[in-house]
N, C-alpha and C. Protein backbone atom coordinates (compact mmCIF):
# COMPACT_ATOMS: atom_id res chain seq x y z
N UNK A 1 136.19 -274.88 121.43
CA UNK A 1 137.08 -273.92 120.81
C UNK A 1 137.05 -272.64 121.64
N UNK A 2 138.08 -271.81 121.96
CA UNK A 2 138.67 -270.77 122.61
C UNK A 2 137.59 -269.49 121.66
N UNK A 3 137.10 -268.72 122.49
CA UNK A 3 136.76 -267.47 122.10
C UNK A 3 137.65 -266.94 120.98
N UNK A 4 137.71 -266.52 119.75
CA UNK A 4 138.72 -265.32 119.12
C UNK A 4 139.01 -263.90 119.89
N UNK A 5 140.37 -263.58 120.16
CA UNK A 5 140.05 -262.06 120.90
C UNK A 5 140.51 -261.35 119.57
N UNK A 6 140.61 -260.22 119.89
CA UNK A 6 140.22 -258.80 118.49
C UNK A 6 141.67 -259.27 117.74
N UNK A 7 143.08 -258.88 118.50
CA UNK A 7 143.86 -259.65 117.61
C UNK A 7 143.70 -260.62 116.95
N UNK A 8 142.79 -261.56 116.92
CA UNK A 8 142.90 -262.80 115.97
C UNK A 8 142.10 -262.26 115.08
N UNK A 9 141.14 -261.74 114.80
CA UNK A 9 140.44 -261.41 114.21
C UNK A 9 140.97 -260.13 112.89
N UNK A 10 141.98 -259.00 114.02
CA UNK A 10 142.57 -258.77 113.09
C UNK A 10 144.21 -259.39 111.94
N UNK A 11 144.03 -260.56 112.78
CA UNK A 11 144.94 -261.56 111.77
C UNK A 11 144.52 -261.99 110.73
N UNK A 12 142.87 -262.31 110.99
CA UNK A 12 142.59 -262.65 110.10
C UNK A 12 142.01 -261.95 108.89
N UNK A 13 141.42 -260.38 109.54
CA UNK A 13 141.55 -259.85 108.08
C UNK A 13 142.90 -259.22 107.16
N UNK A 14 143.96 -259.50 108.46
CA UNK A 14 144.93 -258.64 107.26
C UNK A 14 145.52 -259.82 106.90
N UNK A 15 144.99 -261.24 106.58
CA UNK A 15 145.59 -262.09 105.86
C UNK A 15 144.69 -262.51 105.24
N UNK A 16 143.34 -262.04 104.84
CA UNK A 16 142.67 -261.94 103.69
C UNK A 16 142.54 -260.95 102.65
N UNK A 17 143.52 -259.27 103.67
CA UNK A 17 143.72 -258.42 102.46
C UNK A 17 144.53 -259.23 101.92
N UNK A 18 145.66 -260.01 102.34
CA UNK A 18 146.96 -260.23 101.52
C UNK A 18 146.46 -261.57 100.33
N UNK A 19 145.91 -261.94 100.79
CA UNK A 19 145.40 -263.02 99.72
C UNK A 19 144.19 -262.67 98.66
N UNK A 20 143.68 -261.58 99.05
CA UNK A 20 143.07 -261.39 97.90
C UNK A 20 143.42 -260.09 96.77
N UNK A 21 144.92 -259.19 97.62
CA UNK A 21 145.59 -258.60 96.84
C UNK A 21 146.59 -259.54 95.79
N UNK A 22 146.98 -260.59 96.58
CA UNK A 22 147.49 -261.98 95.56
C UNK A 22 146.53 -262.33 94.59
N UNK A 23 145.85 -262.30 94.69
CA UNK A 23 144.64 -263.35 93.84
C UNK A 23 144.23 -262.12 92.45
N UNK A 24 144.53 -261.16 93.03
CA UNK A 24 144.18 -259.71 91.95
C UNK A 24 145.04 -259.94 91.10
N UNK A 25 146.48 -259.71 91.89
CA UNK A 25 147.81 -259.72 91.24
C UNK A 25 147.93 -260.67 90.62
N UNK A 26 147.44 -261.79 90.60
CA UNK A 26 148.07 -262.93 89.72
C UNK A 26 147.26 -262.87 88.62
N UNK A 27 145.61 -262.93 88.60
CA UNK A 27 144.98 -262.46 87.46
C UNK A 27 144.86 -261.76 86.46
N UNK A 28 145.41 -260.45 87.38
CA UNK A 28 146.10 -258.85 86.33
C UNK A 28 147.05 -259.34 85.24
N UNK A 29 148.13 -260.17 86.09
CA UNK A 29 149.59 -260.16 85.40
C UNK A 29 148.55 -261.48 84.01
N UNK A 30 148.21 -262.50 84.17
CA UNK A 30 147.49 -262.74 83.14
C UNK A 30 146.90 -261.94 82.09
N UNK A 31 146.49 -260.96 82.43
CA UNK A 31 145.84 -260.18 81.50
C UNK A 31 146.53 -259.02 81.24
N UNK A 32 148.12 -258.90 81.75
CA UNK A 32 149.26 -257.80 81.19
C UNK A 32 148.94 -256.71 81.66
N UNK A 33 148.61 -256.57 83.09
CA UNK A 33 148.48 -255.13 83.62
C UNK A 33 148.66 -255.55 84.38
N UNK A 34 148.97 -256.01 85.80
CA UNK A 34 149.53 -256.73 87.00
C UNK A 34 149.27 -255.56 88.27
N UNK A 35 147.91 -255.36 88.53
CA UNK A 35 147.39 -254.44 89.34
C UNK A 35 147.59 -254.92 90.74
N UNK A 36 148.12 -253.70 90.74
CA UNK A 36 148.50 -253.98 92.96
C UNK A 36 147.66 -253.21 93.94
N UNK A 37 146.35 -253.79 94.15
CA UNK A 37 145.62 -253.28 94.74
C UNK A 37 145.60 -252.75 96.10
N UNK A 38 146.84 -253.10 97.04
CA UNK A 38 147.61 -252.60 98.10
C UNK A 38 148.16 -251.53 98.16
N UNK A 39 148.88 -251.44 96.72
CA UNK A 39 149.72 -250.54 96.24
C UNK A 39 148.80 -249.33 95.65
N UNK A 40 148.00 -249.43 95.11
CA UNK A 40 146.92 -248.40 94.73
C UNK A 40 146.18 -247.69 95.89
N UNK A 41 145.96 -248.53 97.08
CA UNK A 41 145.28 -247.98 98.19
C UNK A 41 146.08 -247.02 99.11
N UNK A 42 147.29 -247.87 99.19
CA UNK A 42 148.07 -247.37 100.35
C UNK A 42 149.59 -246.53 99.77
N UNK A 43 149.36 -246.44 98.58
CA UNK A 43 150.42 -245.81 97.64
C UNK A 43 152.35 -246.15 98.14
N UNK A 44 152.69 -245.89 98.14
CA UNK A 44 154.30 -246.06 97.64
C UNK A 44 155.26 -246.78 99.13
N UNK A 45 154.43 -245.38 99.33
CA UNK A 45 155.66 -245.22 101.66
C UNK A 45 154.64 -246.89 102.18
N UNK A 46 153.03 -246.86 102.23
CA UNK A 46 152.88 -247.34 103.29
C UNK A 46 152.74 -249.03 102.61
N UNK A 47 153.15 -248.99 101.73
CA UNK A 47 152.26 -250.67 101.24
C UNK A 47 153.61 -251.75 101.96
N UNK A 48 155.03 -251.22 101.78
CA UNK A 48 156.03 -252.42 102.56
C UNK A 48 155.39 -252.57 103.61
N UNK A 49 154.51 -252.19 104.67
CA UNK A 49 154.31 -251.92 106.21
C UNK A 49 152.97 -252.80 106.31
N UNK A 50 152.13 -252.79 105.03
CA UNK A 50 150.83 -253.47 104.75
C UNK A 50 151.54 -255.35 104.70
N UNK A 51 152.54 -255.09 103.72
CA UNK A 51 152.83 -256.19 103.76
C UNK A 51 153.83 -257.22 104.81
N UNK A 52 154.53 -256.30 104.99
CA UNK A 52 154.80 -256.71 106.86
C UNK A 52 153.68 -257.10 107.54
N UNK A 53 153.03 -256.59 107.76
CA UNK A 53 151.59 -256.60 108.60
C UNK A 53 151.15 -258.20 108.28
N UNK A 54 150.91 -257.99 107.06
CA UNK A 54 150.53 -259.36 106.54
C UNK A 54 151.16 -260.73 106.96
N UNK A 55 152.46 -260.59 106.88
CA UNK A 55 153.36 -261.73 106.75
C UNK A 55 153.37 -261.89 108.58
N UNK A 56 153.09 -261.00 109.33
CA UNK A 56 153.36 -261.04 110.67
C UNK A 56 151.98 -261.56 111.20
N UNK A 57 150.83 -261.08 110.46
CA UNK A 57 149.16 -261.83 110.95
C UNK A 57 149.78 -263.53 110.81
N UNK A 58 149.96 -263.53 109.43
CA UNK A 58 150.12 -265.16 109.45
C UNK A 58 151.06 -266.26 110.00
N UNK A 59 152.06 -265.40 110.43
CA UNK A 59 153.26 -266.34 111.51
C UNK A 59 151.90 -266.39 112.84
N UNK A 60 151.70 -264.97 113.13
CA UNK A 60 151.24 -265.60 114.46
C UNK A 60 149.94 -266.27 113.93
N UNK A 61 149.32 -266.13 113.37
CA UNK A 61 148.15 -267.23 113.21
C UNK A 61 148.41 -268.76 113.65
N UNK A 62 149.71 -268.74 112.58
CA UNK A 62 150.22 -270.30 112.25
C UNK A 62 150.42 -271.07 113.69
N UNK A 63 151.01 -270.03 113.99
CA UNK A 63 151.74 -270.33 116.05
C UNK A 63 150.38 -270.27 116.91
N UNK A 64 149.49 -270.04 116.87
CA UNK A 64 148.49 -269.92 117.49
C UNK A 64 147.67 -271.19 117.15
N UNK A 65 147.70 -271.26 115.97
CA UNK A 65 146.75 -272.28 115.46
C UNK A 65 147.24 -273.92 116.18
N UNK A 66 148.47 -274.05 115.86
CA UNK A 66 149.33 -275.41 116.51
C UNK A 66 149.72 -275.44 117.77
N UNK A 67 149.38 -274.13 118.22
CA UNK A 67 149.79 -274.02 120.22
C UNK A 67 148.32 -274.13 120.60
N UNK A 68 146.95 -274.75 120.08
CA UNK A 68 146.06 -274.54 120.89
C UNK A 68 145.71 -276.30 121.23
């Protein structure tokens, strides 16, 4: 297996913020408060950009993962 360089690494944590801000969110909304723990951190302006971020770690993950 190929060394990880720092980009992969940061793929991979900003696609464990996103899954475990999911995993909050889905529990919350169970319990009728539907807490956005992204949204609490990074408030209003920056959380679309968090979640971009996110969705962009895991394309290239995906492409990385099947191009090796």
């Amino acid at each position: 297996m190929a060394k990880m360089q720092w980009y992969d690494w940061l793929a991979i944590v900003l696609i464990l913020v996103g899954a475990l801000n999911w995993g909050i969110l889905g529990i919350t909304m169970w319990l009728g408060t539907g807490f956005n723990l992204v949204g609490f951190i990074f408030g209003t302006v920056l959380t679309p950009w968090i979640y971009t971020l996110v969705g962009v770690a895991f394309i290239v993950s995906v492409i990385r993962l099947f191009n090796k």
